[in-house]
N, C-alpha and C. Protein backbone atom coordinates (compact mmCIF):
# COMPACT_ATOMS: atom_id res chain seq x y z
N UNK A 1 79.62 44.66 114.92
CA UNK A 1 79.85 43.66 113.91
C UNK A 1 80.50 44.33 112.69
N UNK A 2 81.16 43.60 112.23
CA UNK A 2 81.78 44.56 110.80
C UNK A 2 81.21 44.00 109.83
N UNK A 3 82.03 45.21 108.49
CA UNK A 3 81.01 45.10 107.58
C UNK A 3 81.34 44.01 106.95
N UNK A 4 82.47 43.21 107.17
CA UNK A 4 82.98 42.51 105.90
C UNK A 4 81.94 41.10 106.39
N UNK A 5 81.08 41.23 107.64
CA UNK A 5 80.40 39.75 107.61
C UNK A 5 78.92 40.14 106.89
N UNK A 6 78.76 41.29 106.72
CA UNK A 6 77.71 41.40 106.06
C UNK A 6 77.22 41.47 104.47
N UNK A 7 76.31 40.49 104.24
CA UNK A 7 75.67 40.11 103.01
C UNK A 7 75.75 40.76 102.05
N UNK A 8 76.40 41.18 101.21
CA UNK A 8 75.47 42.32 100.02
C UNK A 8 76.39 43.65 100.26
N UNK A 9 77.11 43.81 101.00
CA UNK A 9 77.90 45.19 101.46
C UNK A 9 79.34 45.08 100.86
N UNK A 10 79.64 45.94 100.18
CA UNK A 10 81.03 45.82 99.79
C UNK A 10 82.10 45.69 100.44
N UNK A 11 83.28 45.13 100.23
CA UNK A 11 84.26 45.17 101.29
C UNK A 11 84.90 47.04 100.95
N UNK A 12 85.07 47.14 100.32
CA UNK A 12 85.82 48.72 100.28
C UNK A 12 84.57 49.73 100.15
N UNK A 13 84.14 50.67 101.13
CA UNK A 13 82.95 52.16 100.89
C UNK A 13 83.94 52.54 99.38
N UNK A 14 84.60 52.60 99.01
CA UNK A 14 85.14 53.75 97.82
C UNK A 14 84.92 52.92 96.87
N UNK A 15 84.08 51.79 96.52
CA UNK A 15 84.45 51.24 95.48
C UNK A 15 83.14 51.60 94.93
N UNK A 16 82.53 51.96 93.93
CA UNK A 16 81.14 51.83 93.37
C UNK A 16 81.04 50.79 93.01
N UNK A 17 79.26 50.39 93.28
CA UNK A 17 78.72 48.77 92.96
C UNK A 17 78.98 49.11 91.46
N UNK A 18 79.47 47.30 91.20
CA UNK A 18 79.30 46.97 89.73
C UNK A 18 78.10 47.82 88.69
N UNK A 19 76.89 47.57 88.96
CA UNK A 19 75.94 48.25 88.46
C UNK A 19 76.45 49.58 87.77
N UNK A 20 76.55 50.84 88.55
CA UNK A 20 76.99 51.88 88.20
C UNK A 20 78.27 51.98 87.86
N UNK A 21 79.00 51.61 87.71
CA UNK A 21 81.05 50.92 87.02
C UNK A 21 80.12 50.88 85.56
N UNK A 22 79.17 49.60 84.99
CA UNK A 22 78.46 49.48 84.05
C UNK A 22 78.30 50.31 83.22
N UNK A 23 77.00 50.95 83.96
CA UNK A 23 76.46 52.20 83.45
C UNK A 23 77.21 53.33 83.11
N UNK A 24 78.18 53.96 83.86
CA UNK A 24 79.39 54.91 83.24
C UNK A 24 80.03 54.67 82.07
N UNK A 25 80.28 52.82 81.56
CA UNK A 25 81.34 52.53 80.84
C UNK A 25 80.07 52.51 79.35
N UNK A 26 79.08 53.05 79.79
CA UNK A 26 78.12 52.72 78.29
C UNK A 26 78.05 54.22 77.48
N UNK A 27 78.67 55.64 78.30
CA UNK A 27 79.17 56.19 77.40
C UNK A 27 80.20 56.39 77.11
N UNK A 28 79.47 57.11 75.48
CA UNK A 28 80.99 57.07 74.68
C UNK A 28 81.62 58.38 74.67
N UNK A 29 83.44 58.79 74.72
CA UNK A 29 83.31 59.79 74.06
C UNK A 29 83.44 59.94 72.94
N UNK A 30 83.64 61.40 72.49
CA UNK A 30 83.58 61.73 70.64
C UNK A 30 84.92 61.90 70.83
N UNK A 31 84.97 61.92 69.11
CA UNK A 31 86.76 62.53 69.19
C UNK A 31 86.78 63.59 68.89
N UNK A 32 85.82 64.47 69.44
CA UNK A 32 86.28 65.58 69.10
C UNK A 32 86.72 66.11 70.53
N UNK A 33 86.32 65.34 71.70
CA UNK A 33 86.88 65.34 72.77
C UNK A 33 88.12 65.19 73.12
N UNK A 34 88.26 64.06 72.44
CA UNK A 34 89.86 63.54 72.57
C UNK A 34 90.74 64.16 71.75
N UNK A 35 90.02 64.74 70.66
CA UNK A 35 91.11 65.93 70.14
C UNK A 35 91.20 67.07 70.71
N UNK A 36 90.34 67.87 71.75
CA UNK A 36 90.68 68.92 72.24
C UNK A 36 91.55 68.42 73.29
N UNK A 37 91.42 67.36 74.18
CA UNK A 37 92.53 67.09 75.05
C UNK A 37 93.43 66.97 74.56
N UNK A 38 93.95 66.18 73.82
CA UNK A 38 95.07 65.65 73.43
C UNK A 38 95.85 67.51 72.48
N UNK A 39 95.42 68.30 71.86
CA UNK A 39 95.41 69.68 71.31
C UNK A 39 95.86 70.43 73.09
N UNK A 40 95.14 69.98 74.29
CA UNK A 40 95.62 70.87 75.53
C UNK A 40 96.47 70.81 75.88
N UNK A 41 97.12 69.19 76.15
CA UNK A 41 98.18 68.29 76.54
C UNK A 41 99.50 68.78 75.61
N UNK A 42 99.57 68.66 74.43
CA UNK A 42 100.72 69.14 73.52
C UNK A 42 101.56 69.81 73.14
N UNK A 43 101.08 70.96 73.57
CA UNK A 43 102.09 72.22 74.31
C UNK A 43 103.13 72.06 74.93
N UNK A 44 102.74 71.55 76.32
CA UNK A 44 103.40 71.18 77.34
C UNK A 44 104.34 69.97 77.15
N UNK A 45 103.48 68.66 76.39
CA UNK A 45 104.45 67.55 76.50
C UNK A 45 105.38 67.98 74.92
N UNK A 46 105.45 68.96 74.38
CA UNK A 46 106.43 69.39 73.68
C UNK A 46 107.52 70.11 74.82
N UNK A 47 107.01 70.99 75.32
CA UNK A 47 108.01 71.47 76.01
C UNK A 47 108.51 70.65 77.10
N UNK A 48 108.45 69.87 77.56
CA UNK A 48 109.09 68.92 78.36
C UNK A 48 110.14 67.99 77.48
N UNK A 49 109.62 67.33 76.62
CA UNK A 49 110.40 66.90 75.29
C UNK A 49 111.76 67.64 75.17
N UNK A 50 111.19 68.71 74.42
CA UNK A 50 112.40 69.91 73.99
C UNK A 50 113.22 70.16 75.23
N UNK A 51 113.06 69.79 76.64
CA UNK A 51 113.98 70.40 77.74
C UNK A 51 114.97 69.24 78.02
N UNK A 52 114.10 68.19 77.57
CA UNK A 52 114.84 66.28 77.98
C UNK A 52 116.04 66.11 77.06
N UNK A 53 115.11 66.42 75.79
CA UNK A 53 116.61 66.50 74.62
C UNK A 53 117.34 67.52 74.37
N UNK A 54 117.33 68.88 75.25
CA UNK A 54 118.32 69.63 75.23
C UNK A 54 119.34 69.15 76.24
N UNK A 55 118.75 68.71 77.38
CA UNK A 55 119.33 68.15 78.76
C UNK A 55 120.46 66.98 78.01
N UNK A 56 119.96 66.00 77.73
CA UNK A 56 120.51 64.92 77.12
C UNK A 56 121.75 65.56 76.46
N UNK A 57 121.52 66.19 75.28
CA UNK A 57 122.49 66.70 74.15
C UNK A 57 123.71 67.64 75.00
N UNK A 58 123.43 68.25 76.35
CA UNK A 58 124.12 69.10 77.27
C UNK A 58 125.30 67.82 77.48
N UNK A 59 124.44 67.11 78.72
CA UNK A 59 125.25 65.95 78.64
C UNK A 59 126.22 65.37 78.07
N UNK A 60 125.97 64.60 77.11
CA UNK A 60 126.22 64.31 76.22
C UNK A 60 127.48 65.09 75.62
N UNK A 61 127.74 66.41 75.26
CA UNK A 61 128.76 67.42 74.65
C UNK A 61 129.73 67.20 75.94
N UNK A 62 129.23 67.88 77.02
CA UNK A 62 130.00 67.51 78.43
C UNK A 62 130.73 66.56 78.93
N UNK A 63 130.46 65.31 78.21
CA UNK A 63 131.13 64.02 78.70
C UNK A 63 130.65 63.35 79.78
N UNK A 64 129.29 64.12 79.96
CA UNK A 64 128.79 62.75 81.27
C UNK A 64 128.12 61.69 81.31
């Protein structure tokens, strides 16, 4: 019998019951969290930046 005729059983195993979805979303983070990520992240999405608008400006001089 499958699961989808049964009572109370989720249709997807990967999904967590509502209940615990809940409970995860009741903490908070700090910002001091979100400032060290966002401080990890910035490096990098500078240097990707700086390679897009050198790329562009290449372009660009080149005529393409």
């Amino acid at each position: 019998m499958s699961r989808y005729t049964h009572v109370g059983l989720s249709a997807d195993p990967l999904q967590r019951p509502r209940a615990a979805a809940l409970a995860r979303n009741e903490r908070h983070i700090s910002s001091q969290t979100l400032l060290d990520g966002i401080r990890s992240v910035a490096p990098r999405l500078g240097l990707v930046l700086l390679i897009a608008a050198s790329l562009q400006v290449m372009m660009h001089l080149t005529g393409h």
